[in-house]
Protein backbone atom coordinates (compact mmCIF):
# COMPACT_ATOMS: atom_id res chain seq x y z
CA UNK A 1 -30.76 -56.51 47.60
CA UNK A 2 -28.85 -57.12 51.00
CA UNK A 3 -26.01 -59.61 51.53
CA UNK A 4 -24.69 -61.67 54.64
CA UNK A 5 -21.28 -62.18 55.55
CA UNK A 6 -18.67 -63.39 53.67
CA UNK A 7 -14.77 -62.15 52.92
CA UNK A 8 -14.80 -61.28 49.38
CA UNK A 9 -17.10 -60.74 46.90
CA UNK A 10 -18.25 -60.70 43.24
CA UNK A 11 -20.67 -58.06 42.16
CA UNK A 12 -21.42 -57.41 45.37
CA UNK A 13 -22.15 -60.81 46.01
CA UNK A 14 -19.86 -62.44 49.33
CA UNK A 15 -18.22 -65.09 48.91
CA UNK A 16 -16.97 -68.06 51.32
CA UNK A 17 -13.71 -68.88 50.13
CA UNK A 18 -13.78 -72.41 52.18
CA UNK A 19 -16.80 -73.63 50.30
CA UNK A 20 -16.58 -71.53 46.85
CA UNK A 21 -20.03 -70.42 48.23
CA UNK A 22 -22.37 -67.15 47.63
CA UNK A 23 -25.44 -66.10 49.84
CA UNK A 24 -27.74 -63.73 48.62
CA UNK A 25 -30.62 -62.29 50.60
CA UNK A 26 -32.77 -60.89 48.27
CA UNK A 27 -36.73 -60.44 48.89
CA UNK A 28 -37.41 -63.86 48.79
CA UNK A 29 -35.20 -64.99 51.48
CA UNK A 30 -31.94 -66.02 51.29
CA UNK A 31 -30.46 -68.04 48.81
CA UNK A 32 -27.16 -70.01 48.95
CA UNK A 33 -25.03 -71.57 46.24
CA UNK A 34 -21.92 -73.13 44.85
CA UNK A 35 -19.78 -71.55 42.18
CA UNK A 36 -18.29 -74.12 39.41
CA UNK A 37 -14.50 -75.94 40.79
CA UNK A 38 -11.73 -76.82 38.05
CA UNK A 39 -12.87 -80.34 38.90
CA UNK A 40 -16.45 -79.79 37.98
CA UNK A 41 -15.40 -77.71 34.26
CA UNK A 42 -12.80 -80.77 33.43
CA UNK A 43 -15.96 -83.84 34.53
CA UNK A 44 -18.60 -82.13 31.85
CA UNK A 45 -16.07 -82.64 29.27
CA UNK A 46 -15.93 -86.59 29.64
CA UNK A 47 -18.47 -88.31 27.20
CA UNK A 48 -21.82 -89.30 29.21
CA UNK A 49 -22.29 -93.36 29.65
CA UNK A 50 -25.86 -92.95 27.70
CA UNK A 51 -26.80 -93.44 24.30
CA UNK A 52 -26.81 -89.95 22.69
CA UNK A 53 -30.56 -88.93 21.32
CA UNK A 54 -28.94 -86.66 17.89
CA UNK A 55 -25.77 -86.16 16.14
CA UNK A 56 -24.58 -83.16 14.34
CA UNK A 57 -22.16 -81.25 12.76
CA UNK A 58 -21.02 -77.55 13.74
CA UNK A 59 -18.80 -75.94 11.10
CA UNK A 60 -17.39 -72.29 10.35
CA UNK A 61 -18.25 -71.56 14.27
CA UNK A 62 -17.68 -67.46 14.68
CA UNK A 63 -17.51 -66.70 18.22
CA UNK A 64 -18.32 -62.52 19.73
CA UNK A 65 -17.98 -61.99 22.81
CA UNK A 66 -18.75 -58.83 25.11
CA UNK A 67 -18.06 -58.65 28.67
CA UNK A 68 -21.32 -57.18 30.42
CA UNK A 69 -22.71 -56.43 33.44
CA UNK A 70 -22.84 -59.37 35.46
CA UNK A 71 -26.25 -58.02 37.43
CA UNK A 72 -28.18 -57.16 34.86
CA UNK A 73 -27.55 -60.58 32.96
CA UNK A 74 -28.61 -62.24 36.36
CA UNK A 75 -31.68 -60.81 36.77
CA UNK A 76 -32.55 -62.16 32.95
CA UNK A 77 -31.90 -65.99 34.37
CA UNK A 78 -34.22 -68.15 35.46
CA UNK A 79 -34.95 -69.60 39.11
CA UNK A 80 -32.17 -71.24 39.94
CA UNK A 81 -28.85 -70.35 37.61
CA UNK A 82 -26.43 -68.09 38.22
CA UNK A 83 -23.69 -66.09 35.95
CA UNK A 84 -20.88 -67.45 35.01
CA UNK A 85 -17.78 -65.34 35.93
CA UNK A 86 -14.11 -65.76 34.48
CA UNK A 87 -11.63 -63.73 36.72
CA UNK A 88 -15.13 -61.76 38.05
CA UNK A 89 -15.93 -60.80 34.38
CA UNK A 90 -19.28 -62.04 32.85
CA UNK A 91 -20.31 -61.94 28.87
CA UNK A 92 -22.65 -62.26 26.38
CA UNK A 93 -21.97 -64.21 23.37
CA UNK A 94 -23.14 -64.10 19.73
CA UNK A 95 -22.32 -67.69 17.69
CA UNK A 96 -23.19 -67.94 13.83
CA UNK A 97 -22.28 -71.15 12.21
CA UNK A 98 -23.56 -74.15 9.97
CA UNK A 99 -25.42 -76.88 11.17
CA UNK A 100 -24.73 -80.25 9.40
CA UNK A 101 -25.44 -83.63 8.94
CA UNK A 102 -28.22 -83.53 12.13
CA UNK A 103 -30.06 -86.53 12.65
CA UNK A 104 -31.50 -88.78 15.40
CA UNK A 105 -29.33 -91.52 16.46
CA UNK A 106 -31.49 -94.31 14.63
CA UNK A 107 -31.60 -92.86 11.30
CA UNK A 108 -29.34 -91.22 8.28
CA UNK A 109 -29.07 -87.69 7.53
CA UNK A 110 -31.70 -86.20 4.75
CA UNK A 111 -30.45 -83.54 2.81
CA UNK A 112 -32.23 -80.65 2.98
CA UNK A 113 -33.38 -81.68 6.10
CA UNK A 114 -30.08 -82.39 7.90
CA UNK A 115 -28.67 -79.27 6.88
CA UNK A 116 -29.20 -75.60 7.74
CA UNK A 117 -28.01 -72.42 9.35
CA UNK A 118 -27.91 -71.03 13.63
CA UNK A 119 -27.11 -68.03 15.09
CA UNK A 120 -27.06 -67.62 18.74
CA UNK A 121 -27.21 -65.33 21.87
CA UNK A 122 -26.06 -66.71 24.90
CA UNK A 123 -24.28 -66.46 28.55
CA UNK A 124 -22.32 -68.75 30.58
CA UNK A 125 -23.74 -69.70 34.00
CA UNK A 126 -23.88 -72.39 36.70
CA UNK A 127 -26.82 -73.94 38.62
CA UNK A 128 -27.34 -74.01 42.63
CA UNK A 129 -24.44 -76.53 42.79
CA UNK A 130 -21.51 -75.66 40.22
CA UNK A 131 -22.64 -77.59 37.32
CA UNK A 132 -21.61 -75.01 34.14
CA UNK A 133 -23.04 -74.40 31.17
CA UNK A 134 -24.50 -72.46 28.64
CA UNK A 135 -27.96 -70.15 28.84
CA UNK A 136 -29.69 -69.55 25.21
CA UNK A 137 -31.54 -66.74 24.76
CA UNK A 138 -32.41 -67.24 21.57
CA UNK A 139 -31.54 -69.52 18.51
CA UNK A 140 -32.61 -69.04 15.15
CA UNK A 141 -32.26 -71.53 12.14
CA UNK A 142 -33.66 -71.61 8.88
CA UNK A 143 -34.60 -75.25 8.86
CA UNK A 144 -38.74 -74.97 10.02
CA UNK A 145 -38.92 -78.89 11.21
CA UNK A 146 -35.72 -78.17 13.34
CA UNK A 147 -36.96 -75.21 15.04
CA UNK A 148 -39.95 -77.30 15.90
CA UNK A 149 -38.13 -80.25 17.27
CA UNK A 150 -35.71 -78.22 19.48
CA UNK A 151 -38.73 -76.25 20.97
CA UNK A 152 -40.51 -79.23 21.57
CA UNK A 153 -38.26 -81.63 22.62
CA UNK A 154 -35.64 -79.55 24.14
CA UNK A 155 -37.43 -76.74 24.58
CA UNK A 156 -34.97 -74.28 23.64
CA UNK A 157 -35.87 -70.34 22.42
CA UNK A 158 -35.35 -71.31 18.82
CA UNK A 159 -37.03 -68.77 16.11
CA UNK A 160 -37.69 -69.78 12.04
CA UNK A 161 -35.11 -67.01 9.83
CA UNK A 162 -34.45 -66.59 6.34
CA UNK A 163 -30.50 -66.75 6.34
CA UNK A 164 -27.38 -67.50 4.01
CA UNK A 165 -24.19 -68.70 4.24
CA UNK A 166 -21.61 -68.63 1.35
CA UNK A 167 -17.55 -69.32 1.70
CA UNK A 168 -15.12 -68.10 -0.83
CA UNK A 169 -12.66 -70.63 -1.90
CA UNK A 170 -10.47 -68.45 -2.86
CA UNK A 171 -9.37 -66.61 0.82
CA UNK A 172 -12.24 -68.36 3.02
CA UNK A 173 -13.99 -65.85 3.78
CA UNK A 174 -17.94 -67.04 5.26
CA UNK A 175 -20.54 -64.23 4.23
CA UNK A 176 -23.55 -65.16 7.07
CA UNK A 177 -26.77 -63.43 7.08
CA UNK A 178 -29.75 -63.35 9.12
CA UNK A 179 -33.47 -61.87 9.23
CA UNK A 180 -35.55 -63.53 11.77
CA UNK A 181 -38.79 -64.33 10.38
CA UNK A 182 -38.11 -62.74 6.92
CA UNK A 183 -38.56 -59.35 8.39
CA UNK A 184 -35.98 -57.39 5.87
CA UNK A 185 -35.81 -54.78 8.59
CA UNK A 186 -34.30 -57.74 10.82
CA UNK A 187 -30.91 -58.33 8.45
CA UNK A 188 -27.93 -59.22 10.58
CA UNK A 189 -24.62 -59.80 8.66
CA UNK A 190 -21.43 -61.41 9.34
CA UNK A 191 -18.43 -61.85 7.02
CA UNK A 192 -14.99 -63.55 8.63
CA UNK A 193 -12.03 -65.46 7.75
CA UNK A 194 -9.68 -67.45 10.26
CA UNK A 195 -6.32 -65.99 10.22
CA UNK A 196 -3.26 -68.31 11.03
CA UNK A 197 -2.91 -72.29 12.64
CA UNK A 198 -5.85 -73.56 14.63
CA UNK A 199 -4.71 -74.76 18.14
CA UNK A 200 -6.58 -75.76 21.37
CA UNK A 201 -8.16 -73.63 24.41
CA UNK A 202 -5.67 -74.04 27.18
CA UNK A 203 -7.25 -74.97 30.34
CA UNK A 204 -7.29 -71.41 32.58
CA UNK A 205 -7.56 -69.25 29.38
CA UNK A 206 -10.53 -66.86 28.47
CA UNK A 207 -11.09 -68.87 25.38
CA UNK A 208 -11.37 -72.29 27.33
CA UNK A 209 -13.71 -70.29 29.96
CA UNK A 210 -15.82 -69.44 26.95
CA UNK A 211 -15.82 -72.92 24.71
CA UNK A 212 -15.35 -75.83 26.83
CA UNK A 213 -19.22 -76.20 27.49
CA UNK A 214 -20.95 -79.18 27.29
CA UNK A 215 -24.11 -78.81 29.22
CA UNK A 216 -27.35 -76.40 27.90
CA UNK A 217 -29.95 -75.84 30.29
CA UNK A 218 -33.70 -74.89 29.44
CA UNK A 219 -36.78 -73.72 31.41
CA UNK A 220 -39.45 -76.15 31.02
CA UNK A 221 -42.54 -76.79 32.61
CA UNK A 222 -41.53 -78.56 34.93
CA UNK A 223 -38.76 -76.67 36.06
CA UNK A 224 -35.15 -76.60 34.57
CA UNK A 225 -33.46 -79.04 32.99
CA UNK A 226 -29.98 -79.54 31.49
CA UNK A 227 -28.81 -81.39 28.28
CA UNK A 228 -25.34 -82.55 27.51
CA UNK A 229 -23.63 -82.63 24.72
CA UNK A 230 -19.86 -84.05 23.90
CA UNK A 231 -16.89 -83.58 21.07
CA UNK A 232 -13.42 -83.18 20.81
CA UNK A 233 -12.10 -79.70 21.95
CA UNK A 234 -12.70 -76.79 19.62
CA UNK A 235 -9.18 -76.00 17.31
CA UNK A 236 -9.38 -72.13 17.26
CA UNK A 237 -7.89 -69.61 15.24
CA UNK A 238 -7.79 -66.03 15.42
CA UNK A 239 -10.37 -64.36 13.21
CA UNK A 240 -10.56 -61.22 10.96
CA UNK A 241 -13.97 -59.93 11.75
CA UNK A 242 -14.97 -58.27 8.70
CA UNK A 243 -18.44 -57.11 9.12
CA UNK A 244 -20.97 -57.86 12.34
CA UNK A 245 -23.60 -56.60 13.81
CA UNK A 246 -25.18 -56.32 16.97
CA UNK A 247 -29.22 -56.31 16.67
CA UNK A 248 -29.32 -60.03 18.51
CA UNK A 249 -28.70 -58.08 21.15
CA UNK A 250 -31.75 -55.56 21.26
CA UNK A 251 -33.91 -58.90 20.18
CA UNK A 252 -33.35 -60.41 23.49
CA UNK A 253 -33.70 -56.69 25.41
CA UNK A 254 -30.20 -55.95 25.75
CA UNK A 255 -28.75 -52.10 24.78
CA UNK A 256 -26.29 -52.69 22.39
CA UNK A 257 -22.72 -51.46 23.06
CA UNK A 258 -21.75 -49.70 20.08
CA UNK A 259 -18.53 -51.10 19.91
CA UNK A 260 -16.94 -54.14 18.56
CA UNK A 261 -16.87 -57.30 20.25
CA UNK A 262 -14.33 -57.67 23.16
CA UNK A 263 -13.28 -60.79 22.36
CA UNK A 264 -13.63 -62.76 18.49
CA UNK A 265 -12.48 -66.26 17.69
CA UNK A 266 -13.42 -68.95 14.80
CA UNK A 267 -13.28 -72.43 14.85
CA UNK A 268 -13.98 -75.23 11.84
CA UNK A 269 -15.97 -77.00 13.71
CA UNK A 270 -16.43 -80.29 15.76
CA UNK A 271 -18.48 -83.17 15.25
CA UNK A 272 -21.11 -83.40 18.61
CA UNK A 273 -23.10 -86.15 19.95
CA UNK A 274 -26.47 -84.70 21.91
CA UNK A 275 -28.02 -86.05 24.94
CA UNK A 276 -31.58 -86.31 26.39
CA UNK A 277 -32.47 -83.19 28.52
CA UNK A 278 -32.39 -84.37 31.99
CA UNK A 279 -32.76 -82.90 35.84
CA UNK A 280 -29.66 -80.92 36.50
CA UNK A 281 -28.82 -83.24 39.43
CA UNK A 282 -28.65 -86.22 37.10
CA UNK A 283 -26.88 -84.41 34.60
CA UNK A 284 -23.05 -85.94 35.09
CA UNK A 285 -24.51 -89.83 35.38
């Protein structure tokens, strides 16, 4: 892949520092783009003016993170987003937590129903004009009718697991397992506690970089879409990372790294309003 002029660069990419700008030429022609602004992070955190579609709960949030190769998680994106970079480093992410309370905006939560178990592998990335967000590539629950929905009406990469979740009451620890599609030889297991006072992300840090996402964006068939979501900051505390593992990772094609995660944090959760999946244009309205 060639480039055309620019000043500096990220990943070999140029970049016009006038316009926050990158131009690739690649084999289909050049393609040009604009990198997220402070401005545009701090506007996806204000609440949308619609009515939100879903509410839910997100509790006992673990957060692993590994920096990675910025190319090789571009060339896993679809037509049209871009990785996210904090201070020219890129990441994958690994998010198990508890789903509660999830219900449509018109009716009450079922137990049962409402209730269940997620774990996530994602990246961070931007579309053609500095919108940023968060790319999924895969999602798996252990509620049937949820993974359903999502694929259907959000059409996210969600998969059906068997998986547990238990917290001792006695020093917090959350034991979290996994095995996507009750395939035994598919067991992932977490165990964590929060060490210390939650506190806020401040704006700038790695941790802000990482949480402070309110947009998801899907490929659909009729081309990509993006779907807020809004809640208070994430409280964070450090984390004591007792036991992970790393076989999301080779799910979704990636080598593991055979190391622990670069960065870990926990958070108790926030409560989140969702929002109809929309054109990423129309996103911010």
């Amino acid at each position: 892949m060639g480039v055309e002029g620019a000043e500096a660069s990220i990943d070999g990419y140029p970049i016009d520092p006038r316009f926050r700008s990158v131009r690739v030429v690649g084999i289909a022609g050049a393609e040009d783009y604009l990198m997220p602004t402070p401005e545009k992070r701090d506007r996806v955190r204000i609440r949308p003016t619609a009515s939100p579609v879903m509410y839910q709960s997100w509790q006992d949030l673990l957060f692993l993170h590994w920096e990675w190769d910025g190319k090789e998680i571009q060339r896993t994106l679809p037509r049209g987003l871009y990785v996210d970079r904090y201070q020219g480093r890129c990441f994958l992410g690994i998010v198990p937590f508890k789903m509660r309370r999830v219900r449509p905006r018109s009716l009450p939560h079922v137990p049962g129903i409402s209730d269940f178990l997620e774990l996530n592998l994602r990246t961070y990335v931007h579309d053609a004009n500095g919108l940023p967000g968060v790319w999924f590539y895969s999602l798996d629950a252990n509620q049937r009718l949820a993974v359903a929905i999502a694929r259907w009406f959000f059409s996210l990469p969600y998969h059906w697991a068997t998986m547990q979740a238990e917290k001792n009451e006695d020093d917090a620890t959350v034991s979290f397992s996994s095995s996507r599609g009750g395939d035994k030889s598919l067991l992932v297991r977490y165990r964590y506690r929060s060490k210390g006072l939650p506190q806020q992300a401040q704006p700038g840090s790695l941790e802000f970089f990482f949480l402070e996402r309110y947009v998801l964006f899907a490929e659909t068939r009729s081309g990509l879409r993006a779907g807020r979501v809004h809640h208070e900051p994430y409280n964070l505390c450090c984390v004591e990372l007792l036991e992970w593992g790393e076989l999301l990772l080779s799910l979704n094609g990636f080598t593991p790294p055979r190391r622990t995660p670069d960065h870990a944090v926990l958070s108790p959760g926030v409560d989140v309003s969702i929002y109809a999946m929309r054109s990423p244009g129309d996103a911010l309205e």
